[in-house]
C-alpha atoms as a PDB file:
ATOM      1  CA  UNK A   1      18.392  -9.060   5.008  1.00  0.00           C
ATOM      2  CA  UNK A   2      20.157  -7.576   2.395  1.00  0.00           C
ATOM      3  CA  UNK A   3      17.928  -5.213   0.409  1.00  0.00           C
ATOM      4  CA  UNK A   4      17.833  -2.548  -2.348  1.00  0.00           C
ATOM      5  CA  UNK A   5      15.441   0.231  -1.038  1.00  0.00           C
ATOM      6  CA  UNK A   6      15.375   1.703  -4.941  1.00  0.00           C
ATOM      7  CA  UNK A   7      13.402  -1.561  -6.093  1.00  0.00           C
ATOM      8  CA  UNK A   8      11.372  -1.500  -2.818  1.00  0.00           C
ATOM      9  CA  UNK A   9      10.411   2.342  -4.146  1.00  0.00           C
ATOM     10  CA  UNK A  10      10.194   1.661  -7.631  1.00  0.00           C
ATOM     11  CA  UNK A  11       8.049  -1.240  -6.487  1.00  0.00           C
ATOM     12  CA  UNK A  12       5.704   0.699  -4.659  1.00  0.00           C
ATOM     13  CA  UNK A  13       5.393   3.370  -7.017  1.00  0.00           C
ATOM     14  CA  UNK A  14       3.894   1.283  -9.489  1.00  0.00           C
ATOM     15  CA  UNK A  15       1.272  -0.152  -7.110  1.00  0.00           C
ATOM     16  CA  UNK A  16       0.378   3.495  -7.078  1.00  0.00           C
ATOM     17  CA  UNK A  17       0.661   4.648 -10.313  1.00  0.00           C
ATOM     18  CA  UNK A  18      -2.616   3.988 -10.956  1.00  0.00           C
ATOM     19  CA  UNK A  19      -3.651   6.206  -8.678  1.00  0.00           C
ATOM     20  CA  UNK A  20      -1.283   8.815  -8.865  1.00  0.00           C
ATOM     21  CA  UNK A  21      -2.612   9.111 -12.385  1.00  0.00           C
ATOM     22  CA  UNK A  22      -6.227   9.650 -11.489  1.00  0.00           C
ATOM     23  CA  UNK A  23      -5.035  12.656  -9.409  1.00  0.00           C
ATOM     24  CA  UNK A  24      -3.025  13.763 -12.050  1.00  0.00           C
ATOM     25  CA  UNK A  25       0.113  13.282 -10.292  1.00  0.00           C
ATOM     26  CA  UNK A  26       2.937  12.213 -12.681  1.00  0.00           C
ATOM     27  CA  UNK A  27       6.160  11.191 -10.437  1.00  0.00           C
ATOM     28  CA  UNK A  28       9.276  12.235 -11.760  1.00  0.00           C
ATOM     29  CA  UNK A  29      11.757   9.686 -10.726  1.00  0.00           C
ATOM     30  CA  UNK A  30      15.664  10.193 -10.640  1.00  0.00           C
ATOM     31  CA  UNK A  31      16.865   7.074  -8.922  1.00  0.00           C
ATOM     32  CA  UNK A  32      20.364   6.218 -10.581  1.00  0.00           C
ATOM     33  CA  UNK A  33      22.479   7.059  -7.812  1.00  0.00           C
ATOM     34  CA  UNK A  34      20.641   4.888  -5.836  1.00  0.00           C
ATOM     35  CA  UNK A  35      20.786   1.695  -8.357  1.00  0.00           C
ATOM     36  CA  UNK A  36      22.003  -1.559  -6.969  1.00  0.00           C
ATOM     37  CA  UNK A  37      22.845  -0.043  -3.309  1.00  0.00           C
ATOM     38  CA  UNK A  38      21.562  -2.514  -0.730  1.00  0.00           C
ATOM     39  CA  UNK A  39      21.005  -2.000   2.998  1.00  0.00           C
ATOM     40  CA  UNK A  40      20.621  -4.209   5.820  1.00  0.00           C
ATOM     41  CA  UNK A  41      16.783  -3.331   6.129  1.00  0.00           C
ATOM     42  CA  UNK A  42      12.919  -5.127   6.534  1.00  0.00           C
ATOM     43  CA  UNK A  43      11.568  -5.148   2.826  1.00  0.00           C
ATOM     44  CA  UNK A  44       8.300  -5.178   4.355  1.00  0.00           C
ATOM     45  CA  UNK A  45       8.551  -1.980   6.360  1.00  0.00           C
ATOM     46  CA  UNK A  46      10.660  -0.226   3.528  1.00  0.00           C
ATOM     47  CA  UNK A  47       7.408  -0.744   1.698  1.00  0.00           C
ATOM     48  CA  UNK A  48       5.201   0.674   4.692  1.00  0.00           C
ATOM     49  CA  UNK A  49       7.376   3.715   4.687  1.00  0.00           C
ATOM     50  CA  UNK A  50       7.477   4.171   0.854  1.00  0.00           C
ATOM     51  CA  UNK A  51       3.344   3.863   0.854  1.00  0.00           C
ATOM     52  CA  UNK A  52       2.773   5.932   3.609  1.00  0.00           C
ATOM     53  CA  UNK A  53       5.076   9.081   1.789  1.00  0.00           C
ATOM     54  CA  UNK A  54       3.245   8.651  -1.459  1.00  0.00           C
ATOM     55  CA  UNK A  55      -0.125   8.377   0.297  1.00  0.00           C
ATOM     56  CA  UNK A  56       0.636  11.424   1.953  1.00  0.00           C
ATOM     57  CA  UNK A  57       1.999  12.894  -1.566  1.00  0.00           C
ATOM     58  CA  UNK A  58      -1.663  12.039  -2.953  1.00  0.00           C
ATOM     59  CA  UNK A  59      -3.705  13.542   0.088  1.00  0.00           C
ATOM     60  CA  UNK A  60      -2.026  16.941   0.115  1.00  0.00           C
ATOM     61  CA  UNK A  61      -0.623  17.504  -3.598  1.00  0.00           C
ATOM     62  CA  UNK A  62      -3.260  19.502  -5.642  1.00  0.00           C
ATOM     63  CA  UNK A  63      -4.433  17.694  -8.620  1.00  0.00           C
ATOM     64  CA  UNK A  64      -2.167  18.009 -11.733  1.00  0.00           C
ATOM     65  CA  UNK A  65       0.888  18.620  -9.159  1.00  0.00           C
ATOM     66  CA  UNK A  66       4.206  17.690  -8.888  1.00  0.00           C
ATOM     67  CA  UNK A  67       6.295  15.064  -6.945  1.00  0.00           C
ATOM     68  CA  UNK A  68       9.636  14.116  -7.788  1.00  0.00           C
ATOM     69  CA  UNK A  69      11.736  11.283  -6.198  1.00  0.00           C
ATOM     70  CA  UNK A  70      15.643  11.259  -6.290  1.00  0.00           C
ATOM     71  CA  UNK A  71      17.991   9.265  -5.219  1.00  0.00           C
ATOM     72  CA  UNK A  72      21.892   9.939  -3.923  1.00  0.00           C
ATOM     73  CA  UNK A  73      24.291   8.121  -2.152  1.00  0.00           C
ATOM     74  CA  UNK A  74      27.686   8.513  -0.466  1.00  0.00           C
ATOM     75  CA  UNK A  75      30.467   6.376   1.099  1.00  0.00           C
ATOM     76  CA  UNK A  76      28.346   6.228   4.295  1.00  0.00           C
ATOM     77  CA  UNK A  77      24.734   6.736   3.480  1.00  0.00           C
ATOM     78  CA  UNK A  78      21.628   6.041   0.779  1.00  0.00           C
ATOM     79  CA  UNK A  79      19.664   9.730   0.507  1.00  0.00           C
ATOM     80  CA  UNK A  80      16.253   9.546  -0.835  1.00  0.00           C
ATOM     81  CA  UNK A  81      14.494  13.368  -1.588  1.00  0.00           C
ATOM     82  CA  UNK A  82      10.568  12.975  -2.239  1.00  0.00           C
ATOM     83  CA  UNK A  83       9.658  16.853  -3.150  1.00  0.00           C
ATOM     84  CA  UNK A  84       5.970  17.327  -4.004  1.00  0.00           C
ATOM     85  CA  UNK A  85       3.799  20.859  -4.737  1.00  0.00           C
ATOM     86  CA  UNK A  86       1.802  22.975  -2.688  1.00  0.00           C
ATOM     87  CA  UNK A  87       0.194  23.296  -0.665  1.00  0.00           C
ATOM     88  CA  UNK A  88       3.320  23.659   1.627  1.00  0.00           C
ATOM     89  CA  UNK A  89       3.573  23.662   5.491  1.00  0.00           C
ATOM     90  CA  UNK A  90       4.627  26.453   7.136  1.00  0.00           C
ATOM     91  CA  UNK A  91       8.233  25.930   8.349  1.00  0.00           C
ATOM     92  CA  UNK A  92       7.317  26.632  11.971  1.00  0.00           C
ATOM     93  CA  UNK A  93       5.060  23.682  11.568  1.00  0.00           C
ATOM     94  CA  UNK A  94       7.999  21.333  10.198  1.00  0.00           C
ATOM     95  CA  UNK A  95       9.591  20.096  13.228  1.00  0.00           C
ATOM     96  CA  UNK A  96       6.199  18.395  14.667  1.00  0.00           C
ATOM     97  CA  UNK A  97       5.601  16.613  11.339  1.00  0.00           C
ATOM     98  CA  UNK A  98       6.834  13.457  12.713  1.00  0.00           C
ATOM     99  CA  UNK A  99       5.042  14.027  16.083  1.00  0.00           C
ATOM    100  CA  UNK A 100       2.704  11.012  16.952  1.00  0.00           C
ATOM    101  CA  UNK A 101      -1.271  12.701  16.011  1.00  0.00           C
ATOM    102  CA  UNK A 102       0.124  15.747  15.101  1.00  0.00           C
ATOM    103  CA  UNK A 103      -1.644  17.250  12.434  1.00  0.00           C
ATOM    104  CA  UNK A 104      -0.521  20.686  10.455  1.00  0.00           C
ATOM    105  CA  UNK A 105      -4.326  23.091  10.826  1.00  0.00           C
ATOM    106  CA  UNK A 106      -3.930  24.146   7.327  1.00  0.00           C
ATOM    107  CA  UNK A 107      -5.067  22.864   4.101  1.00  0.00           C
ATOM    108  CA  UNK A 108      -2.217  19.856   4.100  1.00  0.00           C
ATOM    109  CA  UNK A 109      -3.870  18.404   7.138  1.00  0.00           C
ATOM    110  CA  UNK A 110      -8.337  17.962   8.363  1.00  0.00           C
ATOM    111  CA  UNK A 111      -9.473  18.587   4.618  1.00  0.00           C
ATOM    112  CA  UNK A 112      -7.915  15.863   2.984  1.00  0.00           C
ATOM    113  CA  UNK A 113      -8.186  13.445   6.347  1.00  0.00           C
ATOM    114  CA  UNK A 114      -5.696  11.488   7.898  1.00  0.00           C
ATOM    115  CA  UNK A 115      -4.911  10.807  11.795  1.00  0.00           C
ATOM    116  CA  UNK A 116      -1.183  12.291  12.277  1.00  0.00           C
ATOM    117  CA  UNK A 117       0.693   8.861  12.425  1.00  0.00           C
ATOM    118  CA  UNK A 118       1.587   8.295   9.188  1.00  0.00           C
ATOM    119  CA  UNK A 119       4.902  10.407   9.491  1.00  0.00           C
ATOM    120  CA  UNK A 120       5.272   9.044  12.647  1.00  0.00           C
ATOM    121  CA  UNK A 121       5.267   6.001  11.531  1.00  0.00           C
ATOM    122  CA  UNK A 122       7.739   6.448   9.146  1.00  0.00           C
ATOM    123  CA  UNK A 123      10.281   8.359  11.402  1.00  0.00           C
ATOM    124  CA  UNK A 124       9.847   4.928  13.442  1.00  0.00           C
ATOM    125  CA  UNK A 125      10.547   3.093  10.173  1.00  0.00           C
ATOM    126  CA  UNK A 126      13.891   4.866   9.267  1.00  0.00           C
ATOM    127  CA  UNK A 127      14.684   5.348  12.766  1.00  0.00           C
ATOM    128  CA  UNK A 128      14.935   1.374  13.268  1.00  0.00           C
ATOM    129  CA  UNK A 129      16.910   1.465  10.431  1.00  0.00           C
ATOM    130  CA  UNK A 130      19.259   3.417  11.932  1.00  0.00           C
ATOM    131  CA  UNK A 131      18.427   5.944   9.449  1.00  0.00           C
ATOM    132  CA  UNK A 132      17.244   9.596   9.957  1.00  0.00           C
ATOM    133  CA  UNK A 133      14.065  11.731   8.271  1.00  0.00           C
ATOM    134  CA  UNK A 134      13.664  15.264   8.089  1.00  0.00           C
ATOM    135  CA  UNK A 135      11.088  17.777   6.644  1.00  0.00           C
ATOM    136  CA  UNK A 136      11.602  21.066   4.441  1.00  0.00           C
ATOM    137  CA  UNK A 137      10.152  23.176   2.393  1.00  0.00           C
ATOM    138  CA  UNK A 138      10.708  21.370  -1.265  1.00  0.00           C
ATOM    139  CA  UNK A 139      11.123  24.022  -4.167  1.00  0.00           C
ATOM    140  CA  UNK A 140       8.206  23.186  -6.030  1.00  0.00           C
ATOM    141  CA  UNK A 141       6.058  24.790  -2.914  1.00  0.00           C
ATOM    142  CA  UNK A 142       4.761  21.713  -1.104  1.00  0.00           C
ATOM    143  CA  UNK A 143       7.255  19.496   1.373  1.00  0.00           C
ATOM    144  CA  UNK A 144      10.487  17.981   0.819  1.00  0.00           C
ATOM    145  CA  UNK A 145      11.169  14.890   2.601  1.00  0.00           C
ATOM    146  CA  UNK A 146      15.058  13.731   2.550  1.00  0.00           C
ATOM    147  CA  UNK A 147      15.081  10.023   4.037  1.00  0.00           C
ATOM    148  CA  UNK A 148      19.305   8.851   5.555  1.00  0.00           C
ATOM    149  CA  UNK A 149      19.599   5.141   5.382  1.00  0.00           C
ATOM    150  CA  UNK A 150      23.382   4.117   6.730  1.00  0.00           C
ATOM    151  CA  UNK A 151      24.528   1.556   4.067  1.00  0.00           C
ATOM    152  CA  UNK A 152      26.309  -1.174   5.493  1.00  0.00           C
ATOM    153  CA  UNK A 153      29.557  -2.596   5.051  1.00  0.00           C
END
């Protein structure tokens, strides 16, 4: 159906603000762009991938971190940047993020727990809708996700 991912997100941030607060993780959202674009998507998994990015945001941001969310859009595409704080990954680590039970050996990976599907299961997410994911290193030190969802029509 016909869906707008930036209430799905804005949605699922709240079910985790409660959260992100006790980790002292204030989200600064930038979602305008994004505003009243809909995409031929599953609501339900939109929400899966949404959760499974912030949970990951919660894991490996430090305490008292950063993580902002922004949204753009073009004649072709919805483009949704998550950019947390460090720790970071190292770049030659980046292209395996989305590697079924791959986990980065650093302190973004065994310390805070986790089984290596979660980004997996998002690529699968995005992937089915016809969308792409990639990882880089975000500016504020920690990992910048940028999320391509086709918009239809």
């Amino acid at each position: 159906e016909m869906v707008s991912p930036v209430t799905v997100l804005k949605n699922c941030v709240a079910l985790f603000q409660s959260r992100l607060d006790a980790h002292d993780l204030n989200p600064v959202l930038d979602l305008r762009e994004g505003e009243g674009v809909e995409v031929l998507a599953d609501q339900e998994r939109l929400q899966q991938l949404f959760a499974n990015l912030l949970e990951n945001s919660l894991r490996y941001t430090e305490a008292g971190g950063h993580l902002e969310i922004r949204t753009e859009t073009s004649s072709s595409r919805l483009t949704i940047h998550i950019f947390d704080s460090a720790p970071g990954v190292p770049d030659s680590e980046l292209p395996r993020l989305f590697d079924r039970l791959y986990r980065v050996e650093s302190s973004r990976s065994r310390a805070a727990g986790g089984a290596g599907l979660g980004l997996s299961i998002c690529r699968n997410i995005v992937e089915a809708h016809s969308g792409n994911i990639e990882a880089r290193p975000s500016p504020h030190g920690g990992l910048w996700l940028i999320i391509n969802l086709p918009l239809n029509g």
